[in-house]
Protein backbone atom coordinates (compact mmCIF):
# COMPACT_ATOMS: atom_id res chain seq x y z
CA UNK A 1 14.89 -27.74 48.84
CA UNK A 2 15.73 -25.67 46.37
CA UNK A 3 13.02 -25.95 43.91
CA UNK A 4 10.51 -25.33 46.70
CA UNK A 5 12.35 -21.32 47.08
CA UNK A 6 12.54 -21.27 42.91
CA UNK A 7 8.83 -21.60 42.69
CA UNK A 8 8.07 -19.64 45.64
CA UNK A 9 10.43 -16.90 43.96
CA UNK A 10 8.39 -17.33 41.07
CA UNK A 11 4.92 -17.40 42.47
CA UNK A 12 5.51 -14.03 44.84
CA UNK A 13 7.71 -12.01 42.04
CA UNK A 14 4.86 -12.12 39.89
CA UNK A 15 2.13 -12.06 42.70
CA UNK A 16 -0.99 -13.37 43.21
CA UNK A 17 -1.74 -9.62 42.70
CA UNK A 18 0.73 -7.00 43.37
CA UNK A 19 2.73 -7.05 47.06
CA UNK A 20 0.37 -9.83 48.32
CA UNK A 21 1.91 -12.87 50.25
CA UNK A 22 0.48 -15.81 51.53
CA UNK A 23 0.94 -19.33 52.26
CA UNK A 24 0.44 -21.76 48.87
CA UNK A 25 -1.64 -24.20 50.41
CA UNK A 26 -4.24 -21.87 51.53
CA UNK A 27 -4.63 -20.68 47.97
CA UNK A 28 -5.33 -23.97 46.71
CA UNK A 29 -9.26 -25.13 47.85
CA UNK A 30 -10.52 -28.71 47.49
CA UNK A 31 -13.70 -29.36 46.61
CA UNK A 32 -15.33 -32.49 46.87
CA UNK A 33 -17.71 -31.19 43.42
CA UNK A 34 -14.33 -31.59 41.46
CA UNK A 35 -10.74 -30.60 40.91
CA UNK A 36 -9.15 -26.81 41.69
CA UNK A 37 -7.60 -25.57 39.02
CA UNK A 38 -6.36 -21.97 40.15
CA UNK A 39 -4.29 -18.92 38.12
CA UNK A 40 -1.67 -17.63 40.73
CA UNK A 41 0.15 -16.05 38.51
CA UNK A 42 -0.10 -14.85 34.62
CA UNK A 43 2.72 -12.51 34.79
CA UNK A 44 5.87 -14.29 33.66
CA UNK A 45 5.79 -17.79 33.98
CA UNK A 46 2.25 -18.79 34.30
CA UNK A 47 1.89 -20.25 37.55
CA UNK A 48 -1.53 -22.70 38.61
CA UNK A 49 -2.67 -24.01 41.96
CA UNK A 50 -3.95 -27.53 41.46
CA UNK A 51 -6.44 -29.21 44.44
CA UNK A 52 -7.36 -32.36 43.97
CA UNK A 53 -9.48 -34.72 46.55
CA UNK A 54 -8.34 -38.44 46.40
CA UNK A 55 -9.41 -40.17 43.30
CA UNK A 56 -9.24 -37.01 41.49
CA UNK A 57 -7.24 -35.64 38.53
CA UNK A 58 -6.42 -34.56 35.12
CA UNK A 59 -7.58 -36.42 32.21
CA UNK A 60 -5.39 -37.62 29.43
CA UNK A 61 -4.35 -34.43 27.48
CA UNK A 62 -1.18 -32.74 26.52
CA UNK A 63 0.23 -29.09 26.16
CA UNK A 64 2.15 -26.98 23.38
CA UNK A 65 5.20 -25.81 26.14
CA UNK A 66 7.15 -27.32 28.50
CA UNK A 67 5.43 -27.61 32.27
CA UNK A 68 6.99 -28.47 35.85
CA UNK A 69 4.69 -30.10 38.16
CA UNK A 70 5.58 -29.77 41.88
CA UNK A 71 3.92 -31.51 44.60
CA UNK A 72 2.85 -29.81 47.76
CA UNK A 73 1.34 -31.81 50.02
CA UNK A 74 -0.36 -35.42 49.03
CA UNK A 75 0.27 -38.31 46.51
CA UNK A 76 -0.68 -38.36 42.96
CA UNK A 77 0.18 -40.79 40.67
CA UNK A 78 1.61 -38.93 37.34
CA UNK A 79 1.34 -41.26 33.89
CA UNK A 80 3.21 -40.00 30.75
CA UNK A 81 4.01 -42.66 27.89
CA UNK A 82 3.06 -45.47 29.07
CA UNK A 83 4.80 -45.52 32.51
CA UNK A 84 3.54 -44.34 36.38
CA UNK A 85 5.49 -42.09 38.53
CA UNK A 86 4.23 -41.72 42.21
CA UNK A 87 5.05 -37.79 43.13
CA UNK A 88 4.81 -37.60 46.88
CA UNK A 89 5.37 -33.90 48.53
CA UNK A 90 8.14 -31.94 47.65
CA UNK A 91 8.71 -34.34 44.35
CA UNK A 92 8.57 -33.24 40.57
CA UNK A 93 8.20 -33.83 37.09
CA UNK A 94 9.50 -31.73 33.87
CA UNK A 95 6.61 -32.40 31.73
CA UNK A 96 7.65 -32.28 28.02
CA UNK A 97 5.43 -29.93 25.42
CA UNK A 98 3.29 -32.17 23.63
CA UNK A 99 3.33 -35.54 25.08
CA UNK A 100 0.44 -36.89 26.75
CA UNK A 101 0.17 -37.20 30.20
CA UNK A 102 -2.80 -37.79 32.90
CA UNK A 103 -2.88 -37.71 37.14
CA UNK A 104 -4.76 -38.94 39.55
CA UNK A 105 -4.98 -38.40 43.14
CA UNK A 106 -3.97 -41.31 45.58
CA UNK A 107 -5.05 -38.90 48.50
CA UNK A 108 -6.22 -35.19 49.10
CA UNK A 109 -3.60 -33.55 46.98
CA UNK A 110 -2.21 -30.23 46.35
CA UNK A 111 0.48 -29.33 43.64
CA UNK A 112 1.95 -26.06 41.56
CA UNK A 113 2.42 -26.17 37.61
CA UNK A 114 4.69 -23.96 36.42
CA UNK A 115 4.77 -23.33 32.77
């Protein structure tokens, strides 16, 4: 429980713009044309809304800093060196900087990353 009020504090003390509020979900879309990949915040921590409808994801890619990757609401299956993690909602993964990683969608997803 208290990750989900870190990253909310996070999200809303940057803003999605100044004094706005809302609920995360909402800000996320799915679309069945492909993934959501959505800025909420560039201020600070850089924080992205990811929608994903099942049997979609992220391909195999890395990045140069440190990410956390917080489930909302959904399954996705989360692969980093060789080994698969199944992030429900409300689970999490520290993602390394510069280590491969890939996800998938087991069902209509959404998720935050944080980095």
């Amino acid at each position: 429980m208290k990750n989900i009020f870190l990253i909310m504090f996070l999200v809303f003390s940057g803003g999605l713009m100044a004094n706005e509020s809302g609920e995360l979900v909402k800000q996320i879309e799915l679309k069945d044309e492909g993934k959501t990949i959505k800025m909420l915040n560039e201020a600070g921590p850089k924080v992205i809304g990811l929608g994903f409808k099942k049997g979609q994801g992220l391909e195999k890619h890395n990045t140069p800093t440190p990410a956390f990757l917080q489930v909302l609401e959904g399954e996705i299956e989360f692969s980093i060196e060789g080994q698969k993690h199944l992030l429900k909602a409300g689970s999490f993964y520290k993602i390394p900087a510069k280590i491969e990683h890939e996800l998938k969608a087991i069902v209509d997803s959404r998720a935050l990353l944080i980095k």
